[in-house]
Protein backbone atom coordinates (compact mmCIF):
# COMPACT_ATOMS: atom_id res chain seq x y z
CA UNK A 1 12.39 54.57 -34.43
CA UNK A 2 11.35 52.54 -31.70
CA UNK A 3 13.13 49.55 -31.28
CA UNK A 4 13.66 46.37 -28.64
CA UNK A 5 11.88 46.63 -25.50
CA UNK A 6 10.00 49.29 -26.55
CA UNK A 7 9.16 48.58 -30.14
CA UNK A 8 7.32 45.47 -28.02
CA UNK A 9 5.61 47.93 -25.80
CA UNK A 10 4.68 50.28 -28.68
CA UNK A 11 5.79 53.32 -26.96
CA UNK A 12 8.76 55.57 -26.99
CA UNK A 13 11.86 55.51 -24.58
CA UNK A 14 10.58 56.81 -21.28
CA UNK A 15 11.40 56.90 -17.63
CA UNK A 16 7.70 57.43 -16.71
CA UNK A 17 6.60 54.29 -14.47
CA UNK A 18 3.13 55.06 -15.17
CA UNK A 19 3.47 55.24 -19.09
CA UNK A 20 5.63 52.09 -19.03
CA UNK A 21 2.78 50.85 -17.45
CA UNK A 22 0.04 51.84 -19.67
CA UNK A 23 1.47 50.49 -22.60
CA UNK A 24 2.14 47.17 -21.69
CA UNK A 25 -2.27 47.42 -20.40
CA UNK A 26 -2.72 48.61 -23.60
CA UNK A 27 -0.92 46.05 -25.59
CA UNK A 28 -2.40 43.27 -23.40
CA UNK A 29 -6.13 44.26 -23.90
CA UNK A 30 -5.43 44.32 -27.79
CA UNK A 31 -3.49 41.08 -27.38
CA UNK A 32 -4.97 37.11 -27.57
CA UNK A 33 -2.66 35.56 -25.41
CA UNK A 34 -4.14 31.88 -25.69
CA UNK A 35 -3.35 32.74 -29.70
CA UNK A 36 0.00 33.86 -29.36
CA UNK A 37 1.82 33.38 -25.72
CA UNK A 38 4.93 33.50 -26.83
CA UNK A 39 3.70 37.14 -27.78
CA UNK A 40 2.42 37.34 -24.25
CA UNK A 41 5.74 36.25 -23.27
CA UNK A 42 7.70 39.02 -24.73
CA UNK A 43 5.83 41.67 -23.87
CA UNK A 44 5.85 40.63 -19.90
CA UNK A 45 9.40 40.40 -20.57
CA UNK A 46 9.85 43.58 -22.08
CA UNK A 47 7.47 45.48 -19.57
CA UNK A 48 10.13 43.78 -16.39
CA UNK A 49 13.21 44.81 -18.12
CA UNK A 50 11.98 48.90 -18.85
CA UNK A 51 10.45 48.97 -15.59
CA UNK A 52 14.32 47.34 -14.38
CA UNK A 53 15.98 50.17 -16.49
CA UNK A 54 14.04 52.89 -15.02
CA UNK A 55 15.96 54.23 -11.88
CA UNK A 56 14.30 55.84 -9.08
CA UNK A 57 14.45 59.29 -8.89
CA UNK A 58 13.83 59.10 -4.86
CA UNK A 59 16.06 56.48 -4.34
CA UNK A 60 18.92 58.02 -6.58
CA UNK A 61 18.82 61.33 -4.80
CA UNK A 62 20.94 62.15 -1.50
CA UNK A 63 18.38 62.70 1.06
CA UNK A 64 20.39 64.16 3.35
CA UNK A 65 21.74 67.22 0.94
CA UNK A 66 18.64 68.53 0.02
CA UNK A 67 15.68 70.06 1.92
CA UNK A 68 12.78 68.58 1.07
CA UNK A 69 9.42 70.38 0.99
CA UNK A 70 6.73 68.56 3.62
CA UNK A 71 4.16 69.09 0.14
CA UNK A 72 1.74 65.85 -0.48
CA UNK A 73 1.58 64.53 -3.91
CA UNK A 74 -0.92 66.03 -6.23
CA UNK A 75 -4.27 64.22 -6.09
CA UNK A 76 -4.00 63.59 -9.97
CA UNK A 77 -0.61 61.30 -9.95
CA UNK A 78 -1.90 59.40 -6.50
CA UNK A 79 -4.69 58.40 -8.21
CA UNK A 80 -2.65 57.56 -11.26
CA UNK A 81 -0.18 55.65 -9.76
CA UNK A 82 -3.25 53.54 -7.63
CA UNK A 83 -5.32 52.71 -11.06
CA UNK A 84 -2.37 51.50 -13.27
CA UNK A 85 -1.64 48.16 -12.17
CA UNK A 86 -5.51 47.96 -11.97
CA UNK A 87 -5.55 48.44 -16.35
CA UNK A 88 -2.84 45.76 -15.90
CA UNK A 89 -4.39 43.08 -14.47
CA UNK A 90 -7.94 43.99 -15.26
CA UNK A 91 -6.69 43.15 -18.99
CA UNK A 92 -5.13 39.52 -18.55
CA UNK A 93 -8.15 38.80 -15.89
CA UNK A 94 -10.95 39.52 -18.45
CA UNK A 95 -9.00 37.12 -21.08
CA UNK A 96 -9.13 34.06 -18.55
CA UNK A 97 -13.01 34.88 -17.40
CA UNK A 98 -13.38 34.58 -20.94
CA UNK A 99 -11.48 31.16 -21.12
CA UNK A 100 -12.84 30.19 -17.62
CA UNK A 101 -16.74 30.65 -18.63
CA UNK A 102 -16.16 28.95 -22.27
CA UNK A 103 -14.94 26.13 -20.22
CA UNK A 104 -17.40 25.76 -17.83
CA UNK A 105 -20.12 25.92 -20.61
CA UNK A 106 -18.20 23.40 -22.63
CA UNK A 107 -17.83 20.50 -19.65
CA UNK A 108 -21.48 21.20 -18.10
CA UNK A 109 -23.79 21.42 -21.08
CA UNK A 110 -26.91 20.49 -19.84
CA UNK A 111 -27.30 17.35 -21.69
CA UNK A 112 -25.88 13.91 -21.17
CA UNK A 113 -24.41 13.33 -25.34
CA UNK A 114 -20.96 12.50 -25.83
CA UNK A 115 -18.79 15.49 -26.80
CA UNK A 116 -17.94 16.03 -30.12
CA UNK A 117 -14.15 15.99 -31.34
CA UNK A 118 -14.76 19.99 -32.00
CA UNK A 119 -15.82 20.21 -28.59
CA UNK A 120 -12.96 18.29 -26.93
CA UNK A 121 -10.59 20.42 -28.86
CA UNK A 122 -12.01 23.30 -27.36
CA UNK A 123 -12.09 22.15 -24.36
CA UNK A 124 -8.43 21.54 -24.49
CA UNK A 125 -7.91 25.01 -25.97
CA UNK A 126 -9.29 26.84 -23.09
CA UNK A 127 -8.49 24.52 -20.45
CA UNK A 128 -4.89 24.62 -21.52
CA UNK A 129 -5.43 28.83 -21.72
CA UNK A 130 -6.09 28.88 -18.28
CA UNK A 131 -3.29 26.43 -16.83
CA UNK A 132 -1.28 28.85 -19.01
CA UNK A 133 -2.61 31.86 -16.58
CA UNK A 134 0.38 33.19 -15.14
CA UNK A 135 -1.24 34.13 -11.97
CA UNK A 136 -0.42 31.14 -11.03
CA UNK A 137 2.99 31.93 -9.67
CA UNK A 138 0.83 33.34 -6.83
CA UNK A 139 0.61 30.65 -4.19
CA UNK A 140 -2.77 31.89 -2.73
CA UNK A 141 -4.13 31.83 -6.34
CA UNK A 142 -2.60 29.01 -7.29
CA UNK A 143 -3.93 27.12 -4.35
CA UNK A 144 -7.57 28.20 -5.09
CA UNK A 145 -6.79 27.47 -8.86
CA UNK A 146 -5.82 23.77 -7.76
CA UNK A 147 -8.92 23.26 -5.26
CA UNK A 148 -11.57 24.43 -8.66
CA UNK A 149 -9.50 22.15 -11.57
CA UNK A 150 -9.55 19.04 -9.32
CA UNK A 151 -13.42 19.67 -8.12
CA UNK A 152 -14.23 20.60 -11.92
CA UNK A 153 -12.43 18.18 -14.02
CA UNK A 154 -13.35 15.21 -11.47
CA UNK A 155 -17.17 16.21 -11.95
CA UNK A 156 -16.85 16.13 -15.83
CA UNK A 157 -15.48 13.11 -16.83
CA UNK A 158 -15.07 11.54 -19.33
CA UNK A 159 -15.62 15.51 -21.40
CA UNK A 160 -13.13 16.51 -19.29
CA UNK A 161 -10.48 14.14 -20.10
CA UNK A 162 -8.54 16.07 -22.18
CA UNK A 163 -7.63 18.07 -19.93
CA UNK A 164 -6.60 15.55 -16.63
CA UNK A 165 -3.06 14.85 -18.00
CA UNK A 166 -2.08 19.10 -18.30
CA UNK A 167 -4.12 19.69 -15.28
CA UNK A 168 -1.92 16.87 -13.19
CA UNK A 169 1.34 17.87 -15.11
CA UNK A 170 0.72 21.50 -13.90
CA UNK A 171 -0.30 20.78 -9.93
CA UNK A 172 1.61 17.87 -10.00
CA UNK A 173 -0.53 15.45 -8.71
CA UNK A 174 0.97 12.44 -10.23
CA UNK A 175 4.01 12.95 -8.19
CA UNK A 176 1.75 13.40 -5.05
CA UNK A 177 -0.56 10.35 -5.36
CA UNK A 178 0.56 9.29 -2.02
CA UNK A 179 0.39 12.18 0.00
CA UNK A 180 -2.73 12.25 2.33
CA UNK A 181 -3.14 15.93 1.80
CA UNK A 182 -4.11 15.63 -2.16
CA UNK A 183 -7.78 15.54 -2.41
CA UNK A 184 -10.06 12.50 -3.63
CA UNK A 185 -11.30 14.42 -6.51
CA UNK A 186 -7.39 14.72 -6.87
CA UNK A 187 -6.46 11.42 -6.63
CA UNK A 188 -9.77 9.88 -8.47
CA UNK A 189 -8.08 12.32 -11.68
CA UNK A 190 -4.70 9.95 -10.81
CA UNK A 191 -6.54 6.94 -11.04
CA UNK A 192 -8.56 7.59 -14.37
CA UNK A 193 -5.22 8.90 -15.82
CA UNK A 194 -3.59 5.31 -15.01
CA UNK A 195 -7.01 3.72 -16.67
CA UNK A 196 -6.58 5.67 -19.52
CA UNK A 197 -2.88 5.45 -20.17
CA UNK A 198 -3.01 1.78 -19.72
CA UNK A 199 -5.89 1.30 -21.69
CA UNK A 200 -3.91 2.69 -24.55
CA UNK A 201 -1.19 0.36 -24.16
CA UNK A 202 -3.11 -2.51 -24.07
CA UNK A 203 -5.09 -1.60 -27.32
CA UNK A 204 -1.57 -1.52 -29.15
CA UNK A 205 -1.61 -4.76 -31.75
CA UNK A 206 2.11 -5.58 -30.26
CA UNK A 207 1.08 -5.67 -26.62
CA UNK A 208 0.40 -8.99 -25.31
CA UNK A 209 -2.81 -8.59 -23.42
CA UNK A 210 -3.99 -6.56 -26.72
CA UNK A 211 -6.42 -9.76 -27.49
CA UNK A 212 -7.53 -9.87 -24.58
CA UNK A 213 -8.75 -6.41 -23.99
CA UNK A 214 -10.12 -7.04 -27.38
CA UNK A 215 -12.09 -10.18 -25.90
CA UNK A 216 -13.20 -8.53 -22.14
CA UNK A 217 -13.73 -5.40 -24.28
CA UNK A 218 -16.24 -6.71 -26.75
CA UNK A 219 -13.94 -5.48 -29.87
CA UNK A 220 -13.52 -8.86 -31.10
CA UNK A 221 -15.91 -11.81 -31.41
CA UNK A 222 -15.45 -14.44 -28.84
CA UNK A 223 -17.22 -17.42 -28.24
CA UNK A 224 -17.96 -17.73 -24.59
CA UNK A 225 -17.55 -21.48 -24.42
CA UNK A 226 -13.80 -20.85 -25.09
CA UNK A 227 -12.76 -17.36 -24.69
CA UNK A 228 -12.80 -17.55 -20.88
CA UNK A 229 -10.16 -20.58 -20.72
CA UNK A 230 -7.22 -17.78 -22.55
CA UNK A 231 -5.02 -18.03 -19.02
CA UNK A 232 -4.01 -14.36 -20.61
CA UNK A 233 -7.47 -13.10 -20.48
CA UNK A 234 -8.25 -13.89 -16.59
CA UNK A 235 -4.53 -12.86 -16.19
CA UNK A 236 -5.48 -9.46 -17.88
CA UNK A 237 -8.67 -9.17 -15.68
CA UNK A 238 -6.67 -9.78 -12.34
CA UNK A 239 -4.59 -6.84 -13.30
CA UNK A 240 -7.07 -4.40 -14.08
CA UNK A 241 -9.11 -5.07 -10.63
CA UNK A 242 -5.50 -4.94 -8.63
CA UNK A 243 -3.95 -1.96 -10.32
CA UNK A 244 -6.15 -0.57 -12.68
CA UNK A 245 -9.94 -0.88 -11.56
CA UNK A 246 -11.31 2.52 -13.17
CA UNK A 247 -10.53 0.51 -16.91
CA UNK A 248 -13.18 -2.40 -15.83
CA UNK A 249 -15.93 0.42 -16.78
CA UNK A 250 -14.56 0.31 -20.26
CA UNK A 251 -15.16 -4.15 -20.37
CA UNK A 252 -18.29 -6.24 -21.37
CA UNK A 253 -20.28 -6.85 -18.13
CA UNK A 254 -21.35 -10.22 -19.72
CA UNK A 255 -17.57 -11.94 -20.72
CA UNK A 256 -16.25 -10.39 -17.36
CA UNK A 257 -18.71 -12.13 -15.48
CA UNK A 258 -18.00 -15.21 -17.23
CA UNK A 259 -14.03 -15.01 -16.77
CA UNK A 260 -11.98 -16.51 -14.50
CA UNK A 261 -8.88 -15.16 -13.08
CA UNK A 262 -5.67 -17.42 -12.52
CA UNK A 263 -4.57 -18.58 -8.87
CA UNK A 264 -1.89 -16.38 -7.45
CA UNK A 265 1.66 -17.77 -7.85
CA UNK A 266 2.75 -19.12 -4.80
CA UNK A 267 7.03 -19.23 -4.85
CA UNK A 268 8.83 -20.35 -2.23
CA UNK A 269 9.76 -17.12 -0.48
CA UNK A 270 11.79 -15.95 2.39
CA UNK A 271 10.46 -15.90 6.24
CA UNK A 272 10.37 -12.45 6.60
CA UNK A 273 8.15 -11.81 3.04
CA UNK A 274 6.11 -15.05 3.92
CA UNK A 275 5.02 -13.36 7.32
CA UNK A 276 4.14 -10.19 5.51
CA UNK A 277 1.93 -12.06 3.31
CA UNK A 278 0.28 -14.23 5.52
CA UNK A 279 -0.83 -11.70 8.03
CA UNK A 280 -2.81 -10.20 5.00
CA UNK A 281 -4.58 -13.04 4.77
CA UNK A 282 -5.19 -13.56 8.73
CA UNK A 283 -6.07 -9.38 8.34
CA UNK A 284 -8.65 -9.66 5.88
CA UNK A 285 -10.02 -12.87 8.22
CA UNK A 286 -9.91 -11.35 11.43
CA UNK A 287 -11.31 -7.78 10.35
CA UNK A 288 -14.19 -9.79 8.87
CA UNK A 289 -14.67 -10.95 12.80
CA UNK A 290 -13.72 -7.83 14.79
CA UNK A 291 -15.92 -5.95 13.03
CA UNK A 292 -18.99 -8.10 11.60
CA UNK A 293 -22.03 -6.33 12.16
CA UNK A 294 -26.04 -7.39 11.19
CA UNK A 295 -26.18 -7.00 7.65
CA UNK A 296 -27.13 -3.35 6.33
CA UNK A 297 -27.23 -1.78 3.16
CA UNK A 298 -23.18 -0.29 2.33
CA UNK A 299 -22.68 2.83 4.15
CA UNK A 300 -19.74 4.55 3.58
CA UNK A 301 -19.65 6.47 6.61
CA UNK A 302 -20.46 3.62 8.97
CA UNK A 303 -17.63 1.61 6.87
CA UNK A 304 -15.03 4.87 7.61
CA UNK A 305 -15.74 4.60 10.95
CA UNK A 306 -15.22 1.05 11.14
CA UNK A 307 -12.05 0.60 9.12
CA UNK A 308 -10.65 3.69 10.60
CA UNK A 309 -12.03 5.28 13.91
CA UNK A 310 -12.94 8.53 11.74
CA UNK A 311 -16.32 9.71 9.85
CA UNK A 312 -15.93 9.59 6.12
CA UNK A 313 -15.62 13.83 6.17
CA UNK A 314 -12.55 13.18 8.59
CA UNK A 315 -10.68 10.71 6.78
CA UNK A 316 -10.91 12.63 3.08
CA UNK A 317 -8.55 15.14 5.02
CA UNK A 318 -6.33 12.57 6.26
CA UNK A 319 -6.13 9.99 3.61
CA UNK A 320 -8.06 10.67 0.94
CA UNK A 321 -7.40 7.90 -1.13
CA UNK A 322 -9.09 5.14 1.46
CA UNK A 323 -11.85 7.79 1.60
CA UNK A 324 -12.48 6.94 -2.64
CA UNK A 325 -12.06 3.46 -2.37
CA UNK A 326 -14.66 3.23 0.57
CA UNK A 327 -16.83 6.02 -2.06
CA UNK A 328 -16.64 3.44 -4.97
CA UNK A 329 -17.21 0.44 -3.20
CA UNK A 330 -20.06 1.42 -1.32
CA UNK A 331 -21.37 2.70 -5.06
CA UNK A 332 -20.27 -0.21 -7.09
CA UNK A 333 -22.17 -2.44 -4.12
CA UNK A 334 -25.41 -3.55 -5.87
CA UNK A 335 -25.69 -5.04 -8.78
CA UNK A 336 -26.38 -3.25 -12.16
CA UNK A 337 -30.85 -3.27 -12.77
CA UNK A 338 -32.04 -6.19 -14.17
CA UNK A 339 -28.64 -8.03 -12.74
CA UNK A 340 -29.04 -10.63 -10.60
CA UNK A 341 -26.75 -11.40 -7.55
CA UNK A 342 -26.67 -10.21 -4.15
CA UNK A 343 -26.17 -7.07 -3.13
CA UNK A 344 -22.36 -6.41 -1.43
CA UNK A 345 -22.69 -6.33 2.55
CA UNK A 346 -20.84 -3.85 5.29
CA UNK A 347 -18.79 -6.89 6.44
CA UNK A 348 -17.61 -7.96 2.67
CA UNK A 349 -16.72 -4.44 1.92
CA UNK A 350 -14.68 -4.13 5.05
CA UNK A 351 -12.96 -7.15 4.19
CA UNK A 352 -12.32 -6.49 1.00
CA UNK A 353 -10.82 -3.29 1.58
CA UNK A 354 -8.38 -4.47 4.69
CA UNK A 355 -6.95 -6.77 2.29
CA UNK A 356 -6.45 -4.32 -0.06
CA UNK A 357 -4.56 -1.33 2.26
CA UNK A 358 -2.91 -3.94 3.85
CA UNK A 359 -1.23 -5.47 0.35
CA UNK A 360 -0.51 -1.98 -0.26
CA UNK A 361 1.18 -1.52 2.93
CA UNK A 362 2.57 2.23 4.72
CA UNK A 363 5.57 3.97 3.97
CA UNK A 364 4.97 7.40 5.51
CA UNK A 365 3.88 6.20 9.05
CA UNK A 366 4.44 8.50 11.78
CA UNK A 367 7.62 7.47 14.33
CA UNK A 368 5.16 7.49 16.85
CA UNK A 369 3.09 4.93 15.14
CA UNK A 370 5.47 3.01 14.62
CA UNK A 371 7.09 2.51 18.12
CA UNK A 372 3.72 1.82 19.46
CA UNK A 373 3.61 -0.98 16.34
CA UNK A 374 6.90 -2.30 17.86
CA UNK A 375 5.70 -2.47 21.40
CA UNK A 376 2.67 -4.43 20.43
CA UNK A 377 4.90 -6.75 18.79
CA UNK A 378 7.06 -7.22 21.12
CA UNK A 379 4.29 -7.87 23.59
CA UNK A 380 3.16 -10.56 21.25
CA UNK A 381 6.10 -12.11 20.90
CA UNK A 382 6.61 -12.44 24.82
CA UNK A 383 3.34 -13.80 25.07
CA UNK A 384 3.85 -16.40 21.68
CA UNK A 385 7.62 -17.34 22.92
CA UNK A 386 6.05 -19.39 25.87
CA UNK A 387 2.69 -20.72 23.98
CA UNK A 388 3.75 -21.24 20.08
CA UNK A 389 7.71 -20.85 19.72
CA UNK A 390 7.09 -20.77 16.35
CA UNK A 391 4.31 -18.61 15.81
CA UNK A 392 6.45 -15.86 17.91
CA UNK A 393 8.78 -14.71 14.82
CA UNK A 394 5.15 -13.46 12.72
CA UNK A 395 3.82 -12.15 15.85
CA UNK A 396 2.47 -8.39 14.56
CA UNK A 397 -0.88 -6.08 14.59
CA UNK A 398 -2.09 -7.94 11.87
CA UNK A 399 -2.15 -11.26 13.22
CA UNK A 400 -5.44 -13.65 14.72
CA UNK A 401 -5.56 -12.35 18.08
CA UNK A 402 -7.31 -15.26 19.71
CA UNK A 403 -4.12 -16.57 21.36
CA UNK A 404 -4.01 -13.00 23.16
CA UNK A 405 -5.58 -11.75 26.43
CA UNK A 406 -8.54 -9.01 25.89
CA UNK A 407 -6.78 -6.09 27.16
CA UNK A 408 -4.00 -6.88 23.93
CA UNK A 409 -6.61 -7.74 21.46
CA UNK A 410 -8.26 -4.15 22.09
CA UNK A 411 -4.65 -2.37 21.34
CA UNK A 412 -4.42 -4.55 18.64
CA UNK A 413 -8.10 -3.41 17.14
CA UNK A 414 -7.24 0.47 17.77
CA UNK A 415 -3.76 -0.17 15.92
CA UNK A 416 -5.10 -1.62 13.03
CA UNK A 417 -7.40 1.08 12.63
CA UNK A 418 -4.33 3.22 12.84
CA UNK A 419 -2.50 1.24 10.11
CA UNK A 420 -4.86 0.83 7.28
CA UNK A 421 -5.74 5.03 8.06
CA UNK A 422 -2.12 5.30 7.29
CA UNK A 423 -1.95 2.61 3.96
CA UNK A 424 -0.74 4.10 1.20
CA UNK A 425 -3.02 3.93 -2.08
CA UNK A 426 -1.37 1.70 -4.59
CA UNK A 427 0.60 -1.59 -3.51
CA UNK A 428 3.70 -1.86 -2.81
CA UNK A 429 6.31 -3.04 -5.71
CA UNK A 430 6.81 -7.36 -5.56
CA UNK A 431 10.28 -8.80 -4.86
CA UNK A 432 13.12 -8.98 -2.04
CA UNK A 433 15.02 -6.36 -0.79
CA UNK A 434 17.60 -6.79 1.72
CA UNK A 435 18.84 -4.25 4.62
CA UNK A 436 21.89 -4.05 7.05
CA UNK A 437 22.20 -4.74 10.23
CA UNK A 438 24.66 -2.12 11.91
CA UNK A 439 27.45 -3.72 13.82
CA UNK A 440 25.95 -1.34 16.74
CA UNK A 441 23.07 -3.36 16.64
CA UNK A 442 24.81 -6.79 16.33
CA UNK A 443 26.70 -6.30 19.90
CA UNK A 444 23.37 -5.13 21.93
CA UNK A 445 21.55 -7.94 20.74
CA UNK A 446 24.79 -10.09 21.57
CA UNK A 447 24.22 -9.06 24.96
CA UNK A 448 20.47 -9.08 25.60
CA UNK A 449 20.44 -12.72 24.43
CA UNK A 450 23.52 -13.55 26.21
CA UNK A 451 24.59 -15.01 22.96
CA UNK A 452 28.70 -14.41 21.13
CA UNK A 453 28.18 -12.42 18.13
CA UNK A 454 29.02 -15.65 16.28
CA UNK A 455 25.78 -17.30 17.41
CA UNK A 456 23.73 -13.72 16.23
CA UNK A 457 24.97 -14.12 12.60
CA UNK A 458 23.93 -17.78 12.47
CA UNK A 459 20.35 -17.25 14.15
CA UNK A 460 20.03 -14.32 11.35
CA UNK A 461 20.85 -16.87 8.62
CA UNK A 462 18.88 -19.45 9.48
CA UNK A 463 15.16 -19.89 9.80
CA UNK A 464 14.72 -23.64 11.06
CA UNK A 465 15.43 -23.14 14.64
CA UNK A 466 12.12 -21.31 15.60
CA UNK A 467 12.59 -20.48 18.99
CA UNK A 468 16.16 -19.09 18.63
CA UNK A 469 14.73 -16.89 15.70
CA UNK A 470 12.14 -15.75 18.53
CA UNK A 471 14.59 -14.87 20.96
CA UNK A 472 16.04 -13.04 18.23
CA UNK A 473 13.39 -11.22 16.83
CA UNK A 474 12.36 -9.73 20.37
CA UNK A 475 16.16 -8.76 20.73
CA UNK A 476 16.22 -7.06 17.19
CA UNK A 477 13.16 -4.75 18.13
CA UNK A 478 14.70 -4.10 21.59
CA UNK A 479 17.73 -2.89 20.47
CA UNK A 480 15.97 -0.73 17.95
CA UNK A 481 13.98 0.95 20.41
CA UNK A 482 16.90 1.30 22.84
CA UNK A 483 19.51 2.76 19.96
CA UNK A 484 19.88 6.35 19.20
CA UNK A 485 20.77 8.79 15.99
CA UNK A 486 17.92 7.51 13.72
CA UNK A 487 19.79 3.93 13.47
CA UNK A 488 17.06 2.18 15.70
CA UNK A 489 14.36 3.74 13.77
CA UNK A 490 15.42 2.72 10.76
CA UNK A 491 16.30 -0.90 11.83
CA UNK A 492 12.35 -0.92 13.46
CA UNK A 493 11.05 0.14 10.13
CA UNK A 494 12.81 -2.57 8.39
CA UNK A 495 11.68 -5.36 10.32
CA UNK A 496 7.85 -4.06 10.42
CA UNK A 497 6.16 -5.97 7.44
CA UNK A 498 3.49 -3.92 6.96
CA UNK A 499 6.29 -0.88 6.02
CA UNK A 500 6.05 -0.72 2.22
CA UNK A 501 9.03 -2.98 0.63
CA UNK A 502 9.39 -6.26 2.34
CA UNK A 503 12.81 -6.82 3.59
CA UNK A 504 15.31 -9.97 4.22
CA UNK A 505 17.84 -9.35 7.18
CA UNK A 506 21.97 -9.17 5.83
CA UNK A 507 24.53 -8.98 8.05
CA UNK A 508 27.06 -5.75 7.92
């Protein structure tokens, strides 16, 4: 009776490789493993552990005791031993082309109707089948198995949606959303995710925009002479375009045309967070001037080139995220047929998008980046301490140039470039977080202002005396670029406001 390992392989105890070998093909051609993996399961398991128990007869033998004939191996078991991992994986690879072509037929159909629910559920079933494919665990296939989901599902929304959330699970893209290596049709899969899942929250009776994704929506009646004044509806609309813009496809044109969004909050807020958001502003401003051209109609290669030194092919390999949001403004420029407005300019679309990166700040910039940031400022600064005192403490890359000399201003263009081609792709998280600075630190500045440590801590505690807080602020970066072990580097990255989370100096 055949039992365990090779009751699963339906075949009797043997040491024969080959025949271990040709069972498990044989069982794995009769076998549906999208029905029954767990099935599939087993019998991979048992086929590893008879193929474990089998010893080597060349291996177990003492080579040096016997005299071995110089005779090649009969032509019959060379060819037997090349064509039997063949059976193997000719077996599972016929099962997924199967999957794969079901697929492909299911998400391009030739016709532009909505799928069906049997026709989602199939295309989760073989989708699913072939994230299951456990050639996978091979890097090089895996790799080519990533590059063909993220081109394929991308190209088939909304039939492919099913299938984003296991797709991004299994590649983890998710996870890698800010990585410059994932791919836009990668990262556009993030984004409709995010539309999706929030989407669903917001359709929940309990949530508290739920009426007013009901209003924007068009699943409730709404008369537009009132529906528009909810402060929760424009508040709903301002979060959609900031964090989730792919769910705006899913709202009446009409009522979101007639909604108005609430003014930003504007708390009193620390120095070093008011800087960071003021330079946005000045940003958005001065991009609009550095780089105004006659108007055009949106190109999104002349707008790459602009916002980033690069073509449009260049930057999807660097940053692919920028490279999508530069893709969907340049499509979402004109308005809908029939619509009436004016059609989106070069210059708008620049600006837009500078304010956007810029909100959403960097936090993998290069060291090298960010020393020449550092240099700039401090350069500023010099420059600001003897003109505007109290402009000096905001001095950064992101600032109006016009109290600069030229040969500044054009470092300051090519390091903006550099910046937003470094921005990460969703903003950075609101509030105040506060960082140390080493007692290292606190005696070099001490001595480069010529000030006792006592006067340090009370210039770092207080913001009214402007041109102390200058002399300080130049010292700070100073020391950072003069100190050694990582500690200056992470001190310059703290006091660089356009490095994701906005920090407040503390003393050690």
């Amino acid at each position: 009776m055949r039992r365990g390992i090779w009751a699963t392989l339906d075949c009797d105890p043997t040491s024969d490789r080959g025949a271990i070998r040709r069972a498990y093909a044989a069982r794995l051609k009769a076998m549906d493993v999208d029905a029954d993996p767990d099935a599939f399961e087993a019998l991979r398991d048992a086929r590893d552990a008879a193929l474990a128990q089998v010893a080597d007869p060349v291996a177990d033998m003492d080579i040096a005791a016997v005299d071995l004939p110089d005779a090649p191996l009969a032509p019959m078991t060379e060819f037997t031993l090349e064509q039997e991992p063949e059976a193997e994986v000719d077996a599972l690879a016929e099962a997924m082309n199967a999957h794969f072509h079901a697929l492909e037929a299911l998400l391009f159909p030739g016709h532009d109707a909505a799928p069906t629910a049997e026709e989602l559920a199939e295309i989760d079933r073989h989708g699913c089948a072939l994230l299951a494919d456990p050639r996978l665990e091979n890097l090089d296939f895996a790799t080519g198995a990533e590059r063909w989901f993220a081109e394929t599902l991308a190209a088939s929304i909304p039939r492919s949606d099913p299938l984003l959330e296991p797709a991004a699970a299994v590649f983890g893209w998710i996870e890698r959303r800010n990585d410059y290596a994932l791919s836009a049709e990668a990262h556009a899969i993030v984004e409709r995710i995010g539309a999706t899942r929030f989407a669903h929250l917001v359709s929940q009776p309990d949530h508290r925009f739920h009426k007013a994704w009901q209003r924007l929506s068009g699943e409730r009646d709404a008369s537009f002479k009132w529906f528009n004044h909810d402060p929760r509806t424009g508040e709903l609309l301002q979060v959609i375009r900031e964090r989730y813009p792919a769910a705006e496809q899913w709202l009446d044109p009409d009522r979101v045309a007639q909604c108005r969004t609430p003014p930003k909050d504007n708390p009193r807020i620390s120095l070093r967070v008011w800087i960071a958001l003021i330079l946005i502003v000045v940003a958005a401003r001065i991009g609009m001037s550095w780089w105004s051209q006659p108007s055009r109609e949106p190109d999104a290669n002349y707008i790459a080139q602009t916002l980033t030194g690069r073509d449009l092919a260049e930057l999807q390999k660097i940053n692919p995220g920028l490279a999508v949001d530069i893709v969907f403004e340049v499509a979402n420029a004109k308005p809908a047929e029939g619509g009436s407005g004016e059609p989106v300019t070069n210059s708008a679309i620049i600006g837009k998008l500078t304010d956007k990166r810029l909100r959403a700040g960097m936090s993998q910039l290069p060291d090298d980046l960010l020393v020449r940031l550092t240099r700039f400022d401090l350069a500023a600064m010099r420059i600001l301490q003897q003109r505007s005192p109290a402009a000096c403490p905001s001095a950064t890359v992101a600032v109006d140039p016009a109290p600069l000399p030229e040969p500044l201003r054009e470092e300051q263009r090519a390091l903006l470039r550099e910046v937003i081609l470094h921005t990460n792709n969703y903003p950075s998280p609101n509030g105040e977080q506060r960082f140390t600075v080493p007692g290292a630190i606190i005696d070099d500045v001490a001595k480069r202002t010529g000030w006792p440590v006592s006067r340090v801590r009370e210039v770092l505690r207080d913001d009214k005396d402007m041109a102390a807080r200058c002399t300080l602020e130049i010292a700070l970066r100073e020391a950072g670029l003069a100190a050694q072990n990582g500690m200056g580097m992470e001190l310059l990255r703290n006091l660089q406001p356009l490095v994701v989370k906005q920090q407040q100096t503390q003393l050690q």
